[in-house]
C-alpha atoms as a PDB file:
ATOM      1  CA  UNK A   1     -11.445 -16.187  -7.065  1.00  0.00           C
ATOM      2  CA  UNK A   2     -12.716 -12.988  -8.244  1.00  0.00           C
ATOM      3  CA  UNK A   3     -12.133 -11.106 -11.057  1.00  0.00           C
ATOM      4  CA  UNK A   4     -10.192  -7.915 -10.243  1.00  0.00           C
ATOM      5  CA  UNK A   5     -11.364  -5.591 -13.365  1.00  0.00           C
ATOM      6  CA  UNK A   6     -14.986  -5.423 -11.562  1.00  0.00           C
ATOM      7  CA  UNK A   7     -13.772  -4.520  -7.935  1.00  0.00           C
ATOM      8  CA  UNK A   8     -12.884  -1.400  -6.407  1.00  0.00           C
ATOM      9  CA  UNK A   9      -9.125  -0.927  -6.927  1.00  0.00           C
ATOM     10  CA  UNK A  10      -7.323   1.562  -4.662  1.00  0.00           C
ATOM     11  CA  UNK A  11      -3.807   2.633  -4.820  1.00  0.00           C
ATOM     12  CA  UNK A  12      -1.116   1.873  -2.042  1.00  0.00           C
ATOM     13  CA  UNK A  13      -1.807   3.756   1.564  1.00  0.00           C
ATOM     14  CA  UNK A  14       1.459   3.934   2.747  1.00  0.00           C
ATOM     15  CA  UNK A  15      -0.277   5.458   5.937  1.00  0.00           C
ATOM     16  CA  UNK A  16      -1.345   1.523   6.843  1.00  0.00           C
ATOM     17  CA  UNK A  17       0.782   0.065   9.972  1.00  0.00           C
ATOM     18  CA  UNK A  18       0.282  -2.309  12.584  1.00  0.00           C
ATOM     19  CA  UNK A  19       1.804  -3.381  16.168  1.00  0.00           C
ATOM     20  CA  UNK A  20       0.052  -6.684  16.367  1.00  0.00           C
ATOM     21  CA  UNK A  21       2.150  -9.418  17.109  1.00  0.00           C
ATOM     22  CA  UNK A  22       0.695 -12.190  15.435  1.00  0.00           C
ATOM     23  CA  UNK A  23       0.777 -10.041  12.315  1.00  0.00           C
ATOM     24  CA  UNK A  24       4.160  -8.559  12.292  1.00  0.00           C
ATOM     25  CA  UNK A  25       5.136 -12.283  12.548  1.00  0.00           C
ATOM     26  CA  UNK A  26       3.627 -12.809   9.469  1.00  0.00           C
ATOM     27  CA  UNK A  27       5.350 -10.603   7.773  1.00  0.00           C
ATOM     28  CA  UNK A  28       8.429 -11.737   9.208  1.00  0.00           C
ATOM     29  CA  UNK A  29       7.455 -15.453   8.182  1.00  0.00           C
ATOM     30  CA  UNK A  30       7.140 -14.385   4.702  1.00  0.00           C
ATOM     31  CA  UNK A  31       9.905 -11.771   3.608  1.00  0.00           C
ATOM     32  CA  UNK A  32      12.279 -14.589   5.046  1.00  0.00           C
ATOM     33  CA  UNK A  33      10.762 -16.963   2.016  1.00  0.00           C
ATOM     34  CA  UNK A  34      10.687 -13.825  -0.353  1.00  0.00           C
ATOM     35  CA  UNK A  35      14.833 -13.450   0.608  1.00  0.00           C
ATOM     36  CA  UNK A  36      15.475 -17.106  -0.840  1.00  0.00           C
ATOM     37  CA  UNK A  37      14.102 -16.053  -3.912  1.00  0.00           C
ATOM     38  CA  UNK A  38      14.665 -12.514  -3.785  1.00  0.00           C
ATOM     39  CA  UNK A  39      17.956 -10.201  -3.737  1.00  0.00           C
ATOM     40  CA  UNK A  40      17.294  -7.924  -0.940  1.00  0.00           C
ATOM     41  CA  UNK A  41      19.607  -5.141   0.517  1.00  0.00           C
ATOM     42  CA  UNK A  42      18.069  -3.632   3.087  1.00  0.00           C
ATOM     43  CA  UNK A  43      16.192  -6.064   5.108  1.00  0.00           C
ATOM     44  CA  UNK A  44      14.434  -3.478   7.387  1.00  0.00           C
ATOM     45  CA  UNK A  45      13.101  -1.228   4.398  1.00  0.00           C
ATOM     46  CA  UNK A  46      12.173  -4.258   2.652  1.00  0.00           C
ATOM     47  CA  UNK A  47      10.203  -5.627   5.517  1.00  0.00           C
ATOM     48  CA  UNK A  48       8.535  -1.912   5.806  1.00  0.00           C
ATOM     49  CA  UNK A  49       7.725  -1.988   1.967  1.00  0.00           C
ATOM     50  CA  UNK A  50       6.304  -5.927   2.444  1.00  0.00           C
ATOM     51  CA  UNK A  51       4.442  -4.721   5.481  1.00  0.00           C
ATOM     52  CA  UNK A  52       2.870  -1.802   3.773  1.00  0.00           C
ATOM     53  CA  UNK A  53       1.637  -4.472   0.698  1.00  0.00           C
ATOM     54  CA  UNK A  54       0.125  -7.389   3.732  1.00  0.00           C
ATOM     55  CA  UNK A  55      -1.869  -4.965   5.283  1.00  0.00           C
ATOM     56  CA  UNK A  56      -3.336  -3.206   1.997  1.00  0.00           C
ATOM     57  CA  UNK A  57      -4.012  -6.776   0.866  1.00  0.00           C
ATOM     58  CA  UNK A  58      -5.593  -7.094   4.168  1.00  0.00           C
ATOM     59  CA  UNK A  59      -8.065  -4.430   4.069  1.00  0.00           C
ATOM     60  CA  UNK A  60      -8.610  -4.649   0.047  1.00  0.00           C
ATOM     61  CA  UNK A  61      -9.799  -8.487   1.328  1.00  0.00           C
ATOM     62  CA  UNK A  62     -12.474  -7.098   3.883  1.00  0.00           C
ATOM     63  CA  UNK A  63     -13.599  -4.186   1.670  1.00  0.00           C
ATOM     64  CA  UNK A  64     -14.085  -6.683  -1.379  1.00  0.00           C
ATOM     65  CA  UNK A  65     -11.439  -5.008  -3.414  1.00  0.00           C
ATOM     66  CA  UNK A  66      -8.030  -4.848  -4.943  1.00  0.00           C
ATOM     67  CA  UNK A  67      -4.847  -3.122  -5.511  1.00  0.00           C
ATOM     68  CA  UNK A  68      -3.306  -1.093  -7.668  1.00  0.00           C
ATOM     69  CA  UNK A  69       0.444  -0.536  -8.387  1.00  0.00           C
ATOM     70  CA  UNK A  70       2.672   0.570 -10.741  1.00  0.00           C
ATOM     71  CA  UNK A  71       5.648  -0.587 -12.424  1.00  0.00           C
ATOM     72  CA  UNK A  72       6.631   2.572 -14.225  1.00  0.00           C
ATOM     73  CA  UNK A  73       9.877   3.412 -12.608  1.00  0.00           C
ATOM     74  CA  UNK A  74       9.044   6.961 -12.788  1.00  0.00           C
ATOM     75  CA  UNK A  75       5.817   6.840 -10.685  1.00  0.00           C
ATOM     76  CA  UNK A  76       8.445   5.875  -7.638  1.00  0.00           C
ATOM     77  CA  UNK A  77       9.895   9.138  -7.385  1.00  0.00           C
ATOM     78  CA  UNK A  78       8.952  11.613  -4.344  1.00  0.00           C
ATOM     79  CA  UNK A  79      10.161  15.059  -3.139  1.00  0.00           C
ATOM     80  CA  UNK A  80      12.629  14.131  -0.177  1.00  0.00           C
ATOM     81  CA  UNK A  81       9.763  16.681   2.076  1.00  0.00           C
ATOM     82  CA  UNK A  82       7.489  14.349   2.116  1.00  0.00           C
ATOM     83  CA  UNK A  83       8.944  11.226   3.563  1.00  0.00           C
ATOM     84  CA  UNK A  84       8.086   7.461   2.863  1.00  0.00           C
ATOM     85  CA  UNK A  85      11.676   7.410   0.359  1.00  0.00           C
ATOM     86  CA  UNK A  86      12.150   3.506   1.471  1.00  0.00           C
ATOM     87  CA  UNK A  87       9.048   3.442  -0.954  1.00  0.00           C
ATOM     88  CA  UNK A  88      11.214   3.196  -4.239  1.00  0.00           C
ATOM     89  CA  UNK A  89      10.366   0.885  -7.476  1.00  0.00           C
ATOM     90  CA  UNK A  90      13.819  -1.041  -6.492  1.00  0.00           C
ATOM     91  CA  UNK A  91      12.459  -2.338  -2.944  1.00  0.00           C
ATOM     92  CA  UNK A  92       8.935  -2.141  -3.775  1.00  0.00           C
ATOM     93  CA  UNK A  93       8.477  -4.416  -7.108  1.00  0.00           C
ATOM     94  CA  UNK A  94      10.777  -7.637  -6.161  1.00  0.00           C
ATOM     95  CA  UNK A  95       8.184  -7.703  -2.689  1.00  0.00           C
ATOM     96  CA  UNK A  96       5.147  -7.733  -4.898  1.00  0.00           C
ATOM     97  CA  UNK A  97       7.118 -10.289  -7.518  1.00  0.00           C
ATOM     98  CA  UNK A  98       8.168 -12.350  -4.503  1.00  0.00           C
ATOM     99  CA  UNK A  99       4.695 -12.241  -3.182  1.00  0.00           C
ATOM    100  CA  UNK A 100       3.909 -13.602  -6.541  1.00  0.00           C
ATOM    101  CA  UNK A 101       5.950 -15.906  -7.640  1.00  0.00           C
ATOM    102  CA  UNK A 102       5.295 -17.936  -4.073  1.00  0.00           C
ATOM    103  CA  UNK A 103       1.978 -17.780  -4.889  1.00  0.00           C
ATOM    104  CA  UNK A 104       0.089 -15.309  -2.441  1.00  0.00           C
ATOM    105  CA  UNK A 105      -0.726 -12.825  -4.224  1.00  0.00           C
ATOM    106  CA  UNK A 106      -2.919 -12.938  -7.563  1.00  0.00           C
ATOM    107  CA  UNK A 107      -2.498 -10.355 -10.237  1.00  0.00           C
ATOM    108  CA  UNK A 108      -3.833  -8.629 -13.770  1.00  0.00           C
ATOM    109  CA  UNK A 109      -0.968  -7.266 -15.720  1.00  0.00           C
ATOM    110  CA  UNK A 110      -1.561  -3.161 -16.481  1.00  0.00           C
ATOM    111  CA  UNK A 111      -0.994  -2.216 -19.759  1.00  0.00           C
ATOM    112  CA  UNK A 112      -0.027   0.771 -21.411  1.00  0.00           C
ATOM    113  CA  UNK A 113      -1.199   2.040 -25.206  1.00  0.00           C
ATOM    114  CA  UNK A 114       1.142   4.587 -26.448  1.00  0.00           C
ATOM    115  CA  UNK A 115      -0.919   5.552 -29.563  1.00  0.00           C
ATOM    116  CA  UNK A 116      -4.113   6.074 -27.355  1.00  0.00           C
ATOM    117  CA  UNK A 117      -1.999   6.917 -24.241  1.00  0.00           C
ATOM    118  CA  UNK A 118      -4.564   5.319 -21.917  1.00  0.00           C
ATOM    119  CA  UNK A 119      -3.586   2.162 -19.301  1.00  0.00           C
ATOM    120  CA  UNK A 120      -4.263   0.339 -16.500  1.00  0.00           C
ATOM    121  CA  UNK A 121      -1.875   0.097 -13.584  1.00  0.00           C
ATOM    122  CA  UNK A 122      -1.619  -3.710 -12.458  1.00  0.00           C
ATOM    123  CA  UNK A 123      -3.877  -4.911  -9.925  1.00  0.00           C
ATOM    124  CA  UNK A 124      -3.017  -7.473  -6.647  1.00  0.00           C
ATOM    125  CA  UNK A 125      -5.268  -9.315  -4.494  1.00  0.00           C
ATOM    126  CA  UNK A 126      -4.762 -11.858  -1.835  1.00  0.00           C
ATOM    127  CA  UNK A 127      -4.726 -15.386  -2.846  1.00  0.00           C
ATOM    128  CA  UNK A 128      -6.402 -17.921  -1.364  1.00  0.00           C
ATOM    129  CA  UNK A 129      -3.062 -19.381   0.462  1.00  0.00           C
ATOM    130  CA  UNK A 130      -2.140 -15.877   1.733  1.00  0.00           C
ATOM    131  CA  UNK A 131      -6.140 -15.346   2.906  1.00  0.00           C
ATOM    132  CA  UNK A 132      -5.808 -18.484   4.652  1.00  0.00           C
ATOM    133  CA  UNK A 133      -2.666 -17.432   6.556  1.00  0.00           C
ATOM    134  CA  UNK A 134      -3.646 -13.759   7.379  1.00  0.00           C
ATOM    135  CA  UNK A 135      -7.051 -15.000   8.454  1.00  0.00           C
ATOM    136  CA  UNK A 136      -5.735 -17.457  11.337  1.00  0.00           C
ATOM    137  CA  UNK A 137      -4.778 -14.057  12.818  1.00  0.00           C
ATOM    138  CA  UNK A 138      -8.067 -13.227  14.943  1.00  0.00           C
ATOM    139  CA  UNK A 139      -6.979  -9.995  14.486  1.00  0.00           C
ATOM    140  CA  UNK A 140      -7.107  -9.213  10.606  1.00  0.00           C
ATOM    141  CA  UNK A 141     -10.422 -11.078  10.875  1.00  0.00           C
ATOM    142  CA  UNK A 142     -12.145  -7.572  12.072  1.00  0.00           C
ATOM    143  CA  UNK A 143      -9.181  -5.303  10.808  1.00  0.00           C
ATOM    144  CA  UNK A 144      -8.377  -4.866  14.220  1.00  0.00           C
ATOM    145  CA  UNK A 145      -4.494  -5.219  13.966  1.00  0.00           C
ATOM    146  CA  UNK A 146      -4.160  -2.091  10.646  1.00  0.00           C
ATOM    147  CA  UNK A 147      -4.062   1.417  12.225  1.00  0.00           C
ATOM    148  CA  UNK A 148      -3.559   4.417   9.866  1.00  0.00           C
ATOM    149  CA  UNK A 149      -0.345   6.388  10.966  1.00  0.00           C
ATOM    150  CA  UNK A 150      -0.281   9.982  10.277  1.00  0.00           C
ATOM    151  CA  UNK A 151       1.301  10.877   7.447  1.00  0.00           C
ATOM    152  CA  UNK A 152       4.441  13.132   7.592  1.00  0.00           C
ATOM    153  CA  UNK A 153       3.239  15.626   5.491  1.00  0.00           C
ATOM    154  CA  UNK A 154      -0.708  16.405   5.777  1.00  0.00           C
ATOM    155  CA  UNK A 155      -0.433  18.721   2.940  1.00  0.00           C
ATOM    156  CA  UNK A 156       0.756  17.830  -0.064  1.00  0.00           C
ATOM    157  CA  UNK A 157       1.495  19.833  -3.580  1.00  0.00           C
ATOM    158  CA  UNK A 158       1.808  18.821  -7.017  1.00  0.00           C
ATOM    159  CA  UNK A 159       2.564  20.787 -10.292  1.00  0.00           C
ATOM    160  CA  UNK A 160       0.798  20.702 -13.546  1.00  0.00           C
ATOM    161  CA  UNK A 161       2.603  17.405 -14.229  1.00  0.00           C
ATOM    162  CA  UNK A 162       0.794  15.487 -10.968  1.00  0.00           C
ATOM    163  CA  UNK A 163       4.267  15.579  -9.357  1.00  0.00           C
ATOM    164  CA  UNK A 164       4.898  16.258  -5.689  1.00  0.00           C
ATOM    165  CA  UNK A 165       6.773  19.959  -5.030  1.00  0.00           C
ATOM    166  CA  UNK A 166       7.937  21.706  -2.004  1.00  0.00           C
ATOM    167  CA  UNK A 167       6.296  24.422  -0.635  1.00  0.00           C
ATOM    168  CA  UNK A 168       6.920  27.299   2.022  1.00  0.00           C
ATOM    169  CA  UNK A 169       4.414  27.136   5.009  1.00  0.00           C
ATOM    170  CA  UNK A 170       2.063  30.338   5.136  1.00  0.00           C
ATOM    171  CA  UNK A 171      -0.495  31.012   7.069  1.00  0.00           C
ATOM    172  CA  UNK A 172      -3.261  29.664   5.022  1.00  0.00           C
ATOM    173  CA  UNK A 173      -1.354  26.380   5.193  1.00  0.00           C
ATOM    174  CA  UNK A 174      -1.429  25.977   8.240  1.00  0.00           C
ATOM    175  CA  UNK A 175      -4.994  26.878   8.731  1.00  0.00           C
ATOM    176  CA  UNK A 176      -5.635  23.763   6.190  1.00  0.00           C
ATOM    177  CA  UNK A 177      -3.302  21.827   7.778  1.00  0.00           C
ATOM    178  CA  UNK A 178      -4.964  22.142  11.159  1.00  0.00           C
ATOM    179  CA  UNK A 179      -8.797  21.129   9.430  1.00  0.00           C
ATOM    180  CA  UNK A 180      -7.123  18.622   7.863  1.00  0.00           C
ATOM    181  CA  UNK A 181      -5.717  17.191  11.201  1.00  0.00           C
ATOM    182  CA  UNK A 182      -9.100  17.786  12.516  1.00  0.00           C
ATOM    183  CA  UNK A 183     -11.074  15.459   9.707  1.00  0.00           C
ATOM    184  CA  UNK A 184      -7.992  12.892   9.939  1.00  0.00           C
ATOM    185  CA  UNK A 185      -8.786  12.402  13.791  1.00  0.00           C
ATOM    186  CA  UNK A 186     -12.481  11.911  13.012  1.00  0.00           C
ATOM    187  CA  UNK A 187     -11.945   9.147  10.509  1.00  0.00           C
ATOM    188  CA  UNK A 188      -9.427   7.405  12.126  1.00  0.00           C
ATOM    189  CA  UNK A 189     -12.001   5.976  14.175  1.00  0.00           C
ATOM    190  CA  UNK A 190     -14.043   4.837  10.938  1.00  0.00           C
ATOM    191  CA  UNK A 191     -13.465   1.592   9.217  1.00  0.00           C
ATOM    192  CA  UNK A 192     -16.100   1.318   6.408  1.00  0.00           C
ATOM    193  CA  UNK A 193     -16.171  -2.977   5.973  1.00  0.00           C
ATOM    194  CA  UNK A 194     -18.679  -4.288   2.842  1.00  0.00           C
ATOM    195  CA  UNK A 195     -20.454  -7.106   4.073  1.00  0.00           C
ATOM    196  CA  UNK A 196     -21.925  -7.997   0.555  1.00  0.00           C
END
């Protein structure tokens, strides 16, 4: 086991998905053990919000790293134009407990200093009995099975507060928008794996 405070840390890419078999079953396999310990309500956006957390775990794994989330409430709350709303502290948070609690995921609490106002966010990693699962898939072994799906919204605006806003398309926009497109095609055939 590693300790996380000396690793890369990366926030969540909701962008991460997968149509590998073998993989999705995995998922499947485990959000039925997080339900018997779990209350969920919406089993499909639940297995979407698990699936999302498996294949960051995944790739944090080959690249040596390690998660980041939060568990402030109000970090979970995005402008309806840009998508991803199954994403909400509600759904999210009893997957990565339940991931805990059965043991495969490892974790630092975040903290927060209100005198100082300076934190961490809590950091994930797999554990070894979820490595040992996700690596019988020959798949995950080379990243193989995690694709990056476009995101909804290629640009995205936030006000002074770091908050997402909506904006009216414009010509200069869109001219981003397209070079953006552009350099998103060009590294979506990239995977950058540390072998050290």
């Amino acid at each position: 086991m590693f300790l996380p405070i000396h690793r890369k840390s990366n926030n969540i890419n909701v962008n991460l998905t997968t149509t590998d078999v073998d993989t999705q079953n995995l998922i499947d396999e485990i959000l039925a053990e997080i339900t018997v310990i779990k209350k969920i309500s919406n089993k499909s956006r639940a297995r979407e919000a698990l699936k999302k957390v498996i294949l960051n775990l995944i790739h944090a794994e080959q690249t040596k790293g390690c998660i980041r989330i939060s568990r402030n409430k109000n970090d979970y709350g995005h402008h309806r134009m840009y998508g991803k709303i199954w994403l909400k502290y509600d759904r999210f948070i009893p997957i990565v407990d339940g991931l805990i609690e059965l043991g495969y995921v490892e974790h630092l609490n975040g903290y927060w200093n209100k005198e100082k106002k300076t934190g961490r966010q809590t950091k994930i990693w797999a554990s070894d009995k979820l490595r040992s699962r996700f690596f019988m898939i020959p798949a995950t072994r080379n990243l193989k099975s995690i694709e990056r799906a476009e995101p909804e919204q290629v640009i995205q605006l936030k006000d002074s507060s770091k908050k997402l806003i909506h904006y009216t398309p414009s010509r200069a926009i869109a001219k981003t928008k397209k070079c953006l497109e552009q350099y998103n095609d060009f590294i979506q055939e990239q995977y950058i794996v540390s072998d050290i």
